[in-house]
N, C-alpha and C. Protein backbone atom coordinates (compact mmCIF):
# COMPACT_ATOMS: atom_id res chain seq x y z
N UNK A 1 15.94 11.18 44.77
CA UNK A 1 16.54 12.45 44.35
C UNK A 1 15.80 13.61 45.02
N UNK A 2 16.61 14.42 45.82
CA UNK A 2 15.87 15.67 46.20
C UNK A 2 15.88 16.88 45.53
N UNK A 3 14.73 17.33 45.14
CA UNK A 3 14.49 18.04 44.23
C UNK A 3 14.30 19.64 44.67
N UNK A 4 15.00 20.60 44.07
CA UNK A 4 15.14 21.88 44.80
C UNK A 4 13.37 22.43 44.62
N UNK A 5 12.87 23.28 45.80
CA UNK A 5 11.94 23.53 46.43
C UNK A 5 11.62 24.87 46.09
N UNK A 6 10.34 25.05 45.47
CA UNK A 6 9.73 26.67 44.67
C UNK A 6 8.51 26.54 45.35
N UNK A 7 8.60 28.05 46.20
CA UNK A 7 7.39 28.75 46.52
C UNK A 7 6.86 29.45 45.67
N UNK A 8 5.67 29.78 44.89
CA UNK A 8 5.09 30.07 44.21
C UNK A 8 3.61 30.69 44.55
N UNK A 9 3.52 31.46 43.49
CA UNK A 9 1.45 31.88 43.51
C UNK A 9 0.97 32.25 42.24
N UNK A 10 0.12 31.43 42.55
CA UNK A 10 -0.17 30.92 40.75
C UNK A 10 -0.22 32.48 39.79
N UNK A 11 -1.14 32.91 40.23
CA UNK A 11 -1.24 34.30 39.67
C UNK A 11 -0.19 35.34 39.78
N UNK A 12 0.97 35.08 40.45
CA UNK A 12 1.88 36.61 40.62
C UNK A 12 3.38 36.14 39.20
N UNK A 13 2.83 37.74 38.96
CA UNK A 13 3.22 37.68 37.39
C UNK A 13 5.01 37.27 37.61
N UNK A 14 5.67 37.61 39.00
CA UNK A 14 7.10 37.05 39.10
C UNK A 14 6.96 35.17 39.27
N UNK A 15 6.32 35.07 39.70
CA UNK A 15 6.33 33.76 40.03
C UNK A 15 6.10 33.18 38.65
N UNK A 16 4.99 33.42 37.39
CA UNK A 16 4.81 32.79 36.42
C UNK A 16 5.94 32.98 35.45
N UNK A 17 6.66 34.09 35.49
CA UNK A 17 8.04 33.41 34.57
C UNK A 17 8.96 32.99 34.95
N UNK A 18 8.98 32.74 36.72
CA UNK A 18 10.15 31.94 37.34
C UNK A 18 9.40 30.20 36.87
N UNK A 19 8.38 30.05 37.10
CA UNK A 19 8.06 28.70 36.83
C UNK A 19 8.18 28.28 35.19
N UNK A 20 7.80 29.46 34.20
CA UNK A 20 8.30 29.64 32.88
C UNK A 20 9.64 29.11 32.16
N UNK A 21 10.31 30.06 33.35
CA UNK A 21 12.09 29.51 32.97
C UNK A 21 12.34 28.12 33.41
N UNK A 22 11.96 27.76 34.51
CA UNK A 22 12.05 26.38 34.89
C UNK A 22 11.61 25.34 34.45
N UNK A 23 10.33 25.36 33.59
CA UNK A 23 9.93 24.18 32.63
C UNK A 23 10.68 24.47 31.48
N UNK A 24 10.90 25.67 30.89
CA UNK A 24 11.64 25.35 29.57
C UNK A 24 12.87 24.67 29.78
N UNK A 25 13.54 25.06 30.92
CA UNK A 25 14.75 24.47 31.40
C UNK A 25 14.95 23.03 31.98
N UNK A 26 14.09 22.63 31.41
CA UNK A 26 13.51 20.72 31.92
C UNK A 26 14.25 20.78 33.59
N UNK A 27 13.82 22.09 34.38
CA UNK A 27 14.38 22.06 36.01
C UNK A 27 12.83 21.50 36.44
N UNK A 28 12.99 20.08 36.79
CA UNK A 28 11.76 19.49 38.11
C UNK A 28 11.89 20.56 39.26
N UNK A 29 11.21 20.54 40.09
CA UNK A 29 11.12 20.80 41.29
C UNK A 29 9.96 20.43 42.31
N UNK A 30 10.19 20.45 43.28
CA UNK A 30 8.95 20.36 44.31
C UNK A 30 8.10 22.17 44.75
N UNK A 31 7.04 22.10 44.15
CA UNK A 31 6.00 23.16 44.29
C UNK A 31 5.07 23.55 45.30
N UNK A 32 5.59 24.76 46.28
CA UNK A 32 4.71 24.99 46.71
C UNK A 32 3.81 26.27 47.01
N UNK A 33 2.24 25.87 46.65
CA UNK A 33 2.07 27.17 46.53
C UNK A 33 1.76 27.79 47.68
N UNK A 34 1.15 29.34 47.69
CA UNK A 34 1.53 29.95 48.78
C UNK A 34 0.44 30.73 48.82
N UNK A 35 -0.25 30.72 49.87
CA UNK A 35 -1.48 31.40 50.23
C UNK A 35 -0.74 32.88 51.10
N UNK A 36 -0.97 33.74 50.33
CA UNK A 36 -0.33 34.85 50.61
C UNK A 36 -0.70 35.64 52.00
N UNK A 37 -1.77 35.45 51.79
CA UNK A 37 -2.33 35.69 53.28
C UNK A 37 -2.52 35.24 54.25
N UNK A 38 -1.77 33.89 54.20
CA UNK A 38 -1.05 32.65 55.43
C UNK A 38 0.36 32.33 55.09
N UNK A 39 1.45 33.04 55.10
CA UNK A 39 2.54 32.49 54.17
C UNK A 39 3.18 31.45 55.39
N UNK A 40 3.48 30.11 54.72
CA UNK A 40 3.97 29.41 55.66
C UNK A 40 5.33 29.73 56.16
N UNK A 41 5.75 29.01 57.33
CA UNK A 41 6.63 29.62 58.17
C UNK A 41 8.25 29.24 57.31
N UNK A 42 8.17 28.11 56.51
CA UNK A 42 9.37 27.65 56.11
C UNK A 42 9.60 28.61 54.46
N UNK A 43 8.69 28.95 54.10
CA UNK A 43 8.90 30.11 53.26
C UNK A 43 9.69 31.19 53.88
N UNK A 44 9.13 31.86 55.56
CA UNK A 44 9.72 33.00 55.88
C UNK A 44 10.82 32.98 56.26
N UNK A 45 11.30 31.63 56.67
CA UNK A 45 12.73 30.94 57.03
C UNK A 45 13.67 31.12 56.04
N UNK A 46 13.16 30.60 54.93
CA UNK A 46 13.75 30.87 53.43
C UNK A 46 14.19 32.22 53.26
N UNK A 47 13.65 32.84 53.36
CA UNK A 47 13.49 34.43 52.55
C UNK A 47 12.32 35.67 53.42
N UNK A 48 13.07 36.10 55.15
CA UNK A 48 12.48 36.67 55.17
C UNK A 48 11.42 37.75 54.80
N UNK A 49 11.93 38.39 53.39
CA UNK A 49 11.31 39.21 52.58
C UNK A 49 9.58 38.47 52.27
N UNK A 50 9.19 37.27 52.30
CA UNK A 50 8.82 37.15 52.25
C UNK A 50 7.66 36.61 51.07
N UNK A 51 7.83 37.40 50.02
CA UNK A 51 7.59 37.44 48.37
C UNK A 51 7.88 36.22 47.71
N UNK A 52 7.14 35.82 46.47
CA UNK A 52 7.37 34.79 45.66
C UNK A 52 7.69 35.22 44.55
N UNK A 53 8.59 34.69 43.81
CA UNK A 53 9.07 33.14 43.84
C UNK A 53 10.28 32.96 44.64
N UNK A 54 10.72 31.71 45.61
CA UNK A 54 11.41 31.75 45.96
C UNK A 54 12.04 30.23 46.05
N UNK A 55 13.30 30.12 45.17
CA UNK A 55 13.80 28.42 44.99
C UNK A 55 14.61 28.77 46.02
N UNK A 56 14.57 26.97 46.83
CA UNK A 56 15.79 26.29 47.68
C UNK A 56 16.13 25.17 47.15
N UNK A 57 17.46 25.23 47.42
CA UNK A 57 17.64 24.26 46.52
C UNK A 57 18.55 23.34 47.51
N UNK A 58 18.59 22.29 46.56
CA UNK A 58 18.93 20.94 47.60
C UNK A 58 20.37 21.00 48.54
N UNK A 59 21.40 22.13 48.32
CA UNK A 59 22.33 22.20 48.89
C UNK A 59 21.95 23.18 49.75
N UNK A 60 20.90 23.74 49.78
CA UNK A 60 20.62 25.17 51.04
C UNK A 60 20.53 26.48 50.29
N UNK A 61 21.46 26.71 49.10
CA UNK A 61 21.09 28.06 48.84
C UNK A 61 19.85 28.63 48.46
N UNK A 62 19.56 29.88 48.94
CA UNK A 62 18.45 30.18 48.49
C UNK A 62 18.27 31.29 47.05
N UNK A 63 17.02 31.20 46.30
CA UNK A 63 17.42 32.25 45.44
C UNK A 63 15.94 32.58 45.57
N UNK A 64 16.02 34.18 45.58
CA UNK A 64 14.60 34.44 46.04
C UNK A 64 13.98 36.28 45.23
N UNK A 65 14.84 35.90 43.96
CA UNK A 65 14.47 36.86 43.30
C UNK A 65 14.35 35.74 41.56
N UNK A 66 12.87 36.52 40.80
CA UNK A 66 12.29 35.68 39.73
C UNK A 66 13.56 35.75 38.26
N UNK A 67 14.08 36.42 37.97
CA UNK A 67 15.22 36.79 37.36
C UNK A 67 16.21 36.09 37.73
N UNK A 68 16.43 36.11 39.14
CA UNK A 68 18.18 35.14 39.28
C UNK A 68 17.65 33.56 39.38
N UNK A 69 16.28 33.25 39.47
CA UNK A 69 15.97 32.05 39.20
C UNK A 69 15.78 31.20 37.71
N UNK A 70 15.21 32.50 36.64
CA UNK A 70 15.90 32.27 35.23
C UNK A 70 16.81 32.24 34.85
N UNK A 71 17.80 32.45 35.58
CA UNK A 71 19.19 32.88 34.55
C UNK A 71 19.99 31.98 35.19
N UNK A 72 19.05 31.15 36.60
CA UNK A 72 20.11 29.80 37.18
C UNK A 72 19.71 28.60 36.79
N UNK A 73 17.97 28.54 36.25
CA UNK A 73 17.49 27.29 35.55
C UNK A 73 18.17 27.14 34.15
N UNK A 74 17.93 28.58 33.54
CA UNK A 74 18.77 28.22 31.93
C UNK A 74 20.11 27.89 31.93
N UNK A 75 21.05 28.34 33.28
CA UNK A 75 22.30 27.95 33.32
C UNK A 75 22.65 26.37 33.33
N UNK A 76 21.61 25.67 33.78
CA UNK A 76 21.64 24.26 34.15
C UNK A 76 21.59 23.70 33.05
N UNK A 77 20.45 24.45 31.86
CA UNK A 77 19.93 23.69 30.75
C UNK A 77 19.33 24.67 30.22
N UNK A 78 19.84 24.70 28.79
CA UNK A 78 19.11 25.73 27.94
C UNK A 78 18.90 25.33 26.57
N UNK A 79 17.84 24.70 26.38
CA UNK A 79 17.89 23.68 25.00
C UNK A 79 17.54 24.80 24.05
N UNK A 80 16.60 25.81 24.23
CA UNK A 80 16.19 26.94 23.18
C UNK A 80 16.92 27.94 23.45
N UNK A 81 17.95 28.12 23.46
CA UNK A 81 19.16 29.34 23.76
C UNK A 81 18.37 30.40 24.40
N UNK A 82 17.40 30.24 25.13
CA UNK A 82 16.94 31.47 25.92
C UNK A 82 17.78 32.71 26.44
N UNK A 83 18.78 32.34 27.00
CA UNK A 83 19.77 33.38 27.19
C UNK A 83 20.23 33.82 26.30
N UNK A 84 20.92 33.54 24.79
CA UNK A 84 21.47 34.30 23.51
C UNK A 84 20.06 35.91 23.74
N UNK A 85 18.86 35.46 23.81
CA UNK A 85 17.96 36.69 24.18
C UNK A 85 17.30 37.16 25.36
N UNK A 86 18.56 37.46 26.21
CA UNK A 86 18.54 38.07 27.59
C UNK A 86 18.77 39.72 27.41
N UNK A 87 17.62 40.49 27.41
CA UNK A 87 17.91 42.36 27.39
C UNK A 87 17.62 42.89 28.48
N UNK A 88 18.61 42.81 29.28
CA UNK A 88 18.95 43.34 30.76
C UNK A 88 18.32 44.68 30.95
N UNK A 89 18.35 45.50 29.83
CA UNK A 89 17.80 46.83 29.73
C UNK A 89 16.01 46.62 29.48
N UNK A 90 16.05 46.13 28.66
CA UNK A 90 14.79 46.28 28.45
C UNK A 90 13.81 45.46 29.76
N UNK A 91 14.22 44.84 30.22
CA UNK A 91 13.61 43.89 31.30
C UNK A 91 13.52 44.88 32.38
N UNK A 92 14.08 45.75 32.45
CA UNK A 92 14.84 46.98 33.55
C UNK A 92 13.57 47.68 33.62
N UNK A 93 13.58 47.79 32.19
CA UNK A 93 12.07 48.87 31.73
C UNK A 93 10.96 48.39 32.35
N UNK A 94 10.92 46.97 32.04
CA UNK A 94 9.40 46.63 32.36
C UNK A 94 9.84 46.13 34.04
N UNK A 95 10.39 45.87 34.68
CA UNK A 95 10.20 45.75 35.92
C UNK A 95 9.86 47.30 36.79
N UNK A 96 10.90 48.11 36.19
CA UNK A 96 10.78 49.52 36.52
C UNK A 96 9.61 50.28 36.39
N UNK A 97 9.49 51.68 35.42
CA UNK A 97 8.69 52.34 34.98
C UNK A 97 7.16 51.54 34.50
N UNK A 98 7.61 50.56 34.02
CA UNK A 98 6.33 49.81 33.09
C UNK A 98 5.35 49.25 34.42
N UNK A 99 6.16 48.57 35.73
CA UNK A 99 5.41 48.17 36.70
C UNK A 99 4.94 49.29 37.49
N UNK A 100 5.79 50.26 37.24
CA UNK A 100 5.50 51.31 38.32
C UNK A 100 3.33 52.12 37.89
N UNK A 101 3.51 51.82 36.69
CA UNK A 101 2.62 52.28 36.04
C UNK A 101 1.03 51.36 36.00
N UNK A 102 1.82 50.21 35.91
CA UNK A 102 0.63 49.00 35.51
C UNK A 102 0.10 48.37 37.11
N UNK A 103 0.60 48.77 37.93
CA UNK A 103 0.02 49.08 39.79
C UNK A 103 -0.74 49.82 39.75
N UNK A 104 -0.61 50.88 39.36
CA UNK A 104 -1.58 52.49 39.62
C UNK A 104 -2.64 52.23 38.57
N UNK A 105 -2.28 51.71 37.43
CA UNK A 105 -3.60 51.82 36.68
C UNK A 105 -4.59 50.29 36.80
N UNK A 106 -3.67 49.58 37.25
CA UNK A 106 -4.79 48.38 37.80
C UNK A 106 -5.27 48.66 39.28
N UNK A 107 -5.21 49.57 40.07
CA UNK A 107 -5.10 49.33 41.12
C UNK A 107 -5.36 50.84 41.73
N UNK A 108 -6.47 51.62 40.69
CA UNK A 108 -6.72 52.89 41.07
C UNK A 108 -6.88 53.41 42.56
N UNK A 109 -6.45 54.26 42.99
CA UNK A 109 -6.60 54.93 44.48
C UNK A 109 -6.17 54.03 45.69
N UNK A 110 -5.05 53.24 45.03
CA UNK A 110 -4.62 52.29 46.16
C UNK A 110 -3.11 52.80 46.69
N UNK A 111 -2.77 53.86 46.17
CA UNK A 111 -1.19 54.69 46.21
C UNK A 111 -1.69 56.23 46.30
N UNK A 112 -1.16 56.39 47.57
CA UNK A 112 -1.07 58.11 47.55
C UNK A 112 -0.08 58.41 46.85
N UNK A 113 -0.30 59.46 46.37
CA UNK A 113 0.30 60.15 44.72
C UNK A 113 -0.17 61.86 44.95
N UNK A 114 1.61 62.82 45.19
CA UNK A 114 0.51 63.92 44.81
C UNK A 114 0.88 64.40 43.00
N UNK A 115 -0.19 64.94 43.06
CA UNK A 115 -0.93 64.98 41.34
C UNK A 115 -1.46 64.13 40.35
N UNK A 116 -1.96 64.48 39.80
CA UNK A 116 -2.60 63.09 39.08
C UNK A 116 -2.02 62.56 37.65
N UNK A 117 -1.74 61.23 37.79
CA UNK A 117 -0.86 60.67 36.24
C UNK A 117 -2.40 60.24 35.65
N UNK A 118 -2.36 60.02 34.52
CA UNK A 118 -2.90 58.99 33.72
C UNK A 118 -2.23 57.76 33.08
N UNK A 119 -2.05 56.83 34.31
CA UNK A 119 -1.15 55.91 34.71
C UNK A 119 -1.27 54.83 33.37
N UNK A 120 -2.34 54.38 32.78
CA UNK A 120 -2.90 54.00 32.05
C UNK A 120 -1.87 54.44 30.61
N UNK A 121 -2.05 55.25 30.34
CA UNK A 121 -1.62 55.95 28.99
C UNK A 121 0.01 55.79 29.03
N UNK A 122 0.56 56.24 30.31
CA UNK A 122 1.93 56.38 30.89
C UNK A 122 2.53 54.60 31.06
N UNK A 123 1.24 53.71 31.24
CA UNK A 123 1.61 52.43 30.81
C UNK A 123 2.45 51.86 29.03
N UNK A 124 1.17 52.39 28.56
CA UNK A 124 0.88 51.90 27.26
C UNK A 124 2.43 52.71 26.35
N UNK A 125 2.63 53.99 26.67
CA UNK A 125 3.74 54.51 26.60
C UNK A 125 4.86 53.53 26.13
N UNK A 126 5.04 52.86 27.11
CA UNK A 126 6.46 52.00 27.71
C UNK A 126 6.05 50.76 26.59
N UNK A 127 4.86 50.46 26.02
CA UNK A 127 4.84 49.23 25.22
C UNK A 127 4.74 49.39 23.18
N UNK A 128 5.12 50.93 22.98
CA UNK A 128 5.66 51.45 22.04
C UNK A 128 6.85 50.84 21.41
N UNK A 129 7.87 50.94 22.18
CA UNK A 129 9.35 50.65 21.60
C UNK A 129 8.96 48.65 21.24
N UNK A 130 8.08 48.35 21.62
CA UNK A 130 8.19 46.78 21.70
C UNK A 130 7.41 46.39 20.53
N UNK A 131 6.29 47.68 19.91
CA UNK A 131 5.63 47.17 19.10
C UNK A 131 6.82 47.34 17.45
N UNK A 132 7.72 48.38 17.74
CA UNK A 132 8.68 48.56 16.79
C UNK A 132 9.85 47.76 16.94
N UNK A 133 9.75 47.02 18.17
CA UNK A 133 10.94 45.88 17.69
C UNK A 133 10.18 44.97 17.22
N UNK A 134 8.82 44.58 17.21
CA UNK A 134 8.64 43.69 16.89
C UNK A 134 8.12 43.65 14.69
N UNK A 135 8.16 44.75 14.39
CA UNK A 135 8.18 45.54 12.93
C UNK A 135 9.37 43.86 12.04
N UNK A 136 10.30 43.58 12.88
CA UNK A 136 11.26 42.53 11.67
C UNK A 136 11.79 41.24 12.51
N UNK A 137 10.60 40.97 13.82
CA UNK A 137 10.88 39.89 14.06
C UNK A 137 9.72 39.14 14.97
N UNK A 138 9.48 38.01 15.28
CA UNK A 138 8.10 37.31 15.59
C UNK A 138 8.23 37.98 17.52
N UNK A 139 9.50 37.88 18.11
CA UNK A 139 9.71 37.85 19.55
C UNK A 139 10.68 39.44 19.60
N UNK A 140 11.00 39.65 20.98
CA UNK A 140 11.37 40.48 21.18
C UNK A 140 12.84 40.96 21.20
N UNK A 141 13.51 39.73 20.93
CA UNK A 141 15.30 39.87 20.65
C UNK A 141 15.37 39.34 19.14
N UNK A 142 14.55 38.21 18.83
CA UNK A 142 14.94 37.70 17.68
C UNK A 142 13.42 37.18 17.12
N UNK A 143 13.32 35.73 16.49
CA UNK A 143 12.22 35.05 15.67
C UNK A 143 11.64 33.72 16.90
N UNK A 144 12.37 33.80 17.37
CA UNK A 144 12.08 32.98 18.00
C UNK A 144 11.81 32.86 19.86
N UNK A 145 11.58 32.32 20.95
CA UNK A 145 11.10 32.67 22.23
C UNK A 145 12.25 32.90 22.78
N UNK A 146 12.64 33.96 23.68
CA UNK A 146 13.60 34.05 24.92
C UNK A 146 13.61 34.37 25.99
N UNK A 147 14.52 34.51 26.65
CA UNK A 147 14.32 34.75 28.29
C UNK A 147 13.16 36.60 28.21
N UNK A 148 13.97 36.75 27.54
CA UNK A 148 13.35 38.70 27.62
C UNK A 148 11.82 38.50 27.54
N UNK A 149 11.40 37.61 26.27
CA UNK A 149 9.79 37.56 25.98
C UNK A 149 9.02 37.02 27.41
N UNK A 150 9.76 35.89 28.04
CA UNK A 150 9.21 35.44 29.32
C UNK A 150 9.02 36.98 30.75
N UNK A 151 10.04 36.97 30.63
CA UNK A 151 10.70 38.07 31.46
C UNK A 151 9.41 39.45 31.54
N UNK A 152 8.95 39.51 30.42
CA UNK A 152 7.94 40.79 30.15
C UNK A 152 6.34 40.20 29.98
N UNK A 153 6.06 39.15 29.53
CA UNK A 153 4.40 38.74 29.28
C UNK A 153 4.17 38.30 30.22
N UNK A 154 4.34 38.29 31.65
CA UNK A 154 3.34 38.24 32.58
C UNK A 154 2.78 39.54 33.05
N UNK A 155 3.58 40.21 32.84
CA UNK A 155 2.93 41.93 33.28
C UNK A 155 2.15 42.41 31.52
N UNK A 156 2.85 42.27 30.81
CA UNK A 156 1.80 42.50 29.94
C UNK A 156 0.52 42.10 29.78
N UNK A 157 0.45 40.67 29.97
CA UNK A 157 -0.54 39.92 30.29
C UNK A 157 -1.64 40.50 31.22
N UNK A 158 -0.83 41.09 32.13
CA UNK A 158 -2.36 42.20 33.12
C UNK A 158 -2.26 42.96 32.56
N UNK A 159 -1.61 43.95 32.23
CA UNK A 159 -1.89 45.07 31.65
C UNK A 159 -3.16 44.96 30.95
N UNK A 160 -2.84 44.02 29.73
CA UNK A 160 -4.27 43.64 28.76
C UNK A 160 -5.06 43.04 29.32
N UNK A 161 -5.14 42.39 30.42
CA UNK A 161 -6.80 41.97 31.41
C UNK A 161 -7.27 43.34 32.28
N UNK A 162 -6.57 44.16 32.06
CA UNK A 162 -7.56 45.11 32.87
C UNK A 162 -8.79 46.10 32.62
N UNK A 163 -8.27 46.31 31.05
CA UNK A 163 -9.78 46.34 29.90
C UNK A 163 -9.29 45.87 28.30
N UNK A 164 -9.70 44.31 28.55
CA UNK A 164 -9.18 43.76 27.38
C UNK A 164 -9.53 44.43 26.13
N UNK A 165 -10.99 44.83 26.16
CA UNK A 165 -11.38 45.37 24.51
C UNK A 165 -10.96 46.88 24.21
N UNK A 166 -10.34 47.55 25.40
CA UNK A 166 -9.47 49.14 25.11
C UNK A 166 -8.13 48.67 24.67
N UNK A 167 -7.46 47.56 25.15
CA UNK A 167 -6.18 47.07 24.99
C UNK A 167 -6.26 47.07 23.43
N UNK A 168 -7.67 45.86 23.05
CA UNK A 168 -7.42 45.54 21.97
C UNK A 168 -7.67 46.28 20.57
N UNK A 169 -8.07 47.38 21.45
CA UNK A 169 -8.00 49.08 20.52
C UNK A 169 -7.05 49.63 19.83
N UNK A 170 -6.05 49.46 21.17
CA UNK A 170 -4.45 50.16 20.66
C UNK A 170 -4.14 49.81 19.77
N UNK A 171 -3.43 51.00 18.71
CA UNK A 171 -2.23 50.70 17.93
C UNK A 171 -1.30 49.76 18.40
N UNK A 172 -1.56 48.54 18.63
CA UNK A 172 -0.58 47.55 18.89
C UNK A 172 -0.75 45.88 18.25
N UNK A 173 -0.50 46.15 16.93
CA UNK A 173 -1.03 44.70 16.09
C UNK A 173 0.01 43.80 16.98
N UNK A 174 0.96 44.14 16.46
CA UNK A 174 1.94 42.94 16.53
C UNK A 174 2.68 42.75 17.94
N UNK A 175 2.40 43.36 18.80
CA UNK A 175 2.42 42.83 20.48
C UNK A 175 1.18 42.48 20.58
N UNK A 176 -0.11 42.47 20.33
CA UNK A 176 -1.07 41.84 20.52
C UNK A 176 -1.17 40.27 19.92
N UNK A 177 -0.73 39.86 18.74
CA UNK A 177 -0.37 39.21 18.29
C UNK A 177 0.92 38.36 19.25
N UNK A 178 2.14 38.86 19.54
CA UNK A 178 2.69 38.21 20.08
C UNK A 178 2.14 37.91 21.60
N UNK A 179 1.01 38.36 22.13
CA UNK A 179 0.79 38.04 23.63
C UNK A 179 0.13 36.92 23.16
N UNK A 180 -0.75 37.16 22.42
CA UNK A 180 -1.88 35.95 21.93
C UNK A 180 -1.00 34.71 21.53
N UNK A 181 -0.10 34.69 21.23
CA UNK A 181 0.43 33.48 21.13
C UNK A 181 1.10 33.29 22.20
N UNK A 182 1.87 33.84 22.93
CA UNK A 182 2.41 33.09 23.95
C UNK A 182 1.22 32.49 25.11
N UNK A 183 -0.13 33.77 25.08
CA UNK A 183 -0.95 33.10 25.71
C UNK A 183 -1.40 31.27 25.19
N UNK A 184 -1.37 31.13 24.43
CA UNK A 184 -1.93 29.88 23.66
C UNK A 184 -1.49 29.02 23.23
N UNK A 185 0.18 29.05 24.11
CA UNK A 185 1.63 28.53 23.85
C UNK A 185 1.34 27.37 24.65
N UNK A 186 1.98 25.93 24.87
CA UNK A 186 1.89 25.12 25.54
C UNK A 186 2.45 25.09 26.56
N UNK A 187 3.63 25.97 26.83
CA UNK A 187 4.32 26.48 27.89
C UNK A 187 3.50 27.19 29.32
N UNK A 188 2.38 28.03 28.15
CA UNK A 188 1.60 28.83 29.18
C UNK A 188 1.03 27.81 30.04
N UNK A 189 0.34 26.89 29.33
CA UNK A 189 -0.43 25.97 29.49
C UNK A 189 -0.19 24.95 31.06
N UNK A 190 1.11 24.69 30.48
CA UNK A 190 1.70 23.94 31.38
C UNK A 190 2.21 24.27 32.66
N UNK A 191 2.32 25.43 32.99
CA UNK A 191 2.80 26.56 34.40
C UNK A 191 1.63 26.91 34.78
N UNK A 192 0.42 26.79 34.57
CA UNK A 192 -1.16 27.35 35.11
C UNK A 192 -2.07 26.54 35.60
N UNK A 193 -1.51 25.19 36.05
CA UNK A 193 -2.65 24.58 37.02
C UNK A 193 -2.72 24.91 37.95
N UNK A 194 -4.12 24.58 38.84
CA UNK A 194 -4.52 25.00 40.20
C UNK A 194 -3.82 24.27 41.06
N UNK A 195 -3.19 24.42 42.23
CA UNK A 195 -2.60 23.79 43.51
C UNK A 195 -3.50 24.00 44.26
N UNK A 196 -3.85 23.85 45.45
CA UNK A 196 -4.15 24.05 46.66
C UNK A 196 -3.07 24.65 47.64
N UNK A 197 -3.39 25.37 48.59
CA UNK A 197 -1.83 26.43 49.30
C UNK A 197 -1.41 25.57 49.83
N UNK A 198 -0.06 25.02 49.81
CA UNK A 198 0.72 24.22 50.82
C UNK A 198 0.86 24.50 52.18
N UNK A 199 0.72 23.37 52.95
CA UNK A 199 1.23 23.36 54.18
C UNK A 199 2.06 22.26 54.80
N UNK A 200 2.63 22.47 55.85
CA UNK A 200 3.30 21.43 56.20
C UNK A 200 2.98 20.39 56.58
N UNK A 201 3.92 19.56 56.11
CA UNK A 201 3.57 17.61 55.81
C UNK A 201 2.44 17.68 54.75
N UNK A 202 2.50 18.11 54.01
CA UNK A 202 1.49 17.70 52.63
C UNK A 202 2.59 17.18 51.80
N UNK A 203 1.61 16.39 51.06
CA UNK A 203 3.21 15.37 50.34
C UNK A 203 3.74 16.52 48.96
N UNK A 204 4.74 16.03 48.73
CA UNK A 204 5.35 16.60 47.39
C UNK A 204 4.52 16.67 45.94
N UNK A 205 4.91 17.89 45.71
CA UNK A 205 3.99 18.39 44.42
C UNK A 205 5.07 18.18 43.35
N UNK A 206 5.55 17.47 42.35
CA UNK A 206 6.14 17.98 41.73
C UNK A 206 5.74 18.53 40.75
N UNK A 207 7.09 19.73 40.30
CA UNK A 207 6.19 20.39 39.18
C UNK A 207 7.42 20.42 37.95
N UNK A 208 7.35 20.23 36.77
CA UNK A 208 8.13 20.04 35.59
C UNK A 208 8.16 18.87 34.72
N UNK A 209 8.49 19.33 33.51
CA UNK A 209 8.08 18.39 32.37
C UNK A 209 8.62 16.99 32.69
């Protein structure tokens, strides 16, 4: 059986909920990771753009954005209705404004900018409305895990490594609470081993439950 083909990097927060959606979605695949600063040539073949995550799949198409790769693994198979909690808007937010923010404040004086934000604060901003949805329910659409919660805790996830004990300052019980568990989720668990960067003719990695 040939198994459709994911470029990946362990650490890039698109890549960890494309591999996210794909184990919940019992989607196998063959894994490879990607030394960013050697990207192999059949990656750039794939998807000039270049960026991870990027599935091929066994008929040729390519999909090379982390979103249309969730919403094509859960299409295959969606045993925890992940999609019933898909918020197109709110995902908007955090790819948008919320990333635009959580670059500059992880990543001080690496963007010319004229005037000065307090990128930081202008982060934390954007993770307000989430601590009040989360006021009458465990996740962020409903009680239970969905595409949206995947979709947003890998960037949250840095956000709060960049000074964990100011993070864990904020007025934010119950998104702190919900990161801490998804951190400590078996899901997490299972999408975070080490690879070595692929290259060509290295044998098949597979990766899924």
């Amino acid at each position: 059986m040939t198994l459709p083909v994911l470029y990946s990097f362990r650490r890039c927060p698109y890549a960890m909920r494309a591999r996210m959606a794909l184990w919940a979605a019992r989607e196998r695949v063959e894994l490879r990771e990607v030394k960013l600063a050697a990207k192999p040539t059949a990656l750039l073949a794939a998807s000039p753009k270049g960026t991870v995550p990027v599935l091929v799949l066994p008929d040729g198409r390519v999909i090379d954005q982390s979103l249309d790769i969730m919403r094509w693994a859960l299409a295959q198979h969606d045993p925890e209705g992940w999609l019933q909690g898909d918020d197109p808007a709110l995902i908007a937010a955090n790819d948008g404004p919320f990333k635009h923010h959580l670059d500059r404040a992880k990543y001080p004086g690496r963007y010319d900018e004229n005037g000065v934000t307090d990128h930081r604060a202008a982060a934390l901003a954007h993770l307000a409305p989430l601590e009040t949805r989360l006021a009458d329910r465990q996740f962020l659409t409903r009680d239970t895990c969905a595409l949206t919660d995947i979709a947003l805790f890998p960037f949250i996830r840095q956000f709060a490594a960049i000074d964990p004990a100011w993070f864990a300052a904020q007025p934010l019980p119950r998104l702190q609470v919900w990161l801490e568990r998804l951190l400590a989720s078996n899901l997490f668990a299972h999408v975070m081993p080490k690879f070595a960067p692929w290259k060509e003719g290295d044998p098949t990695v597979a990766f899924g439950p």
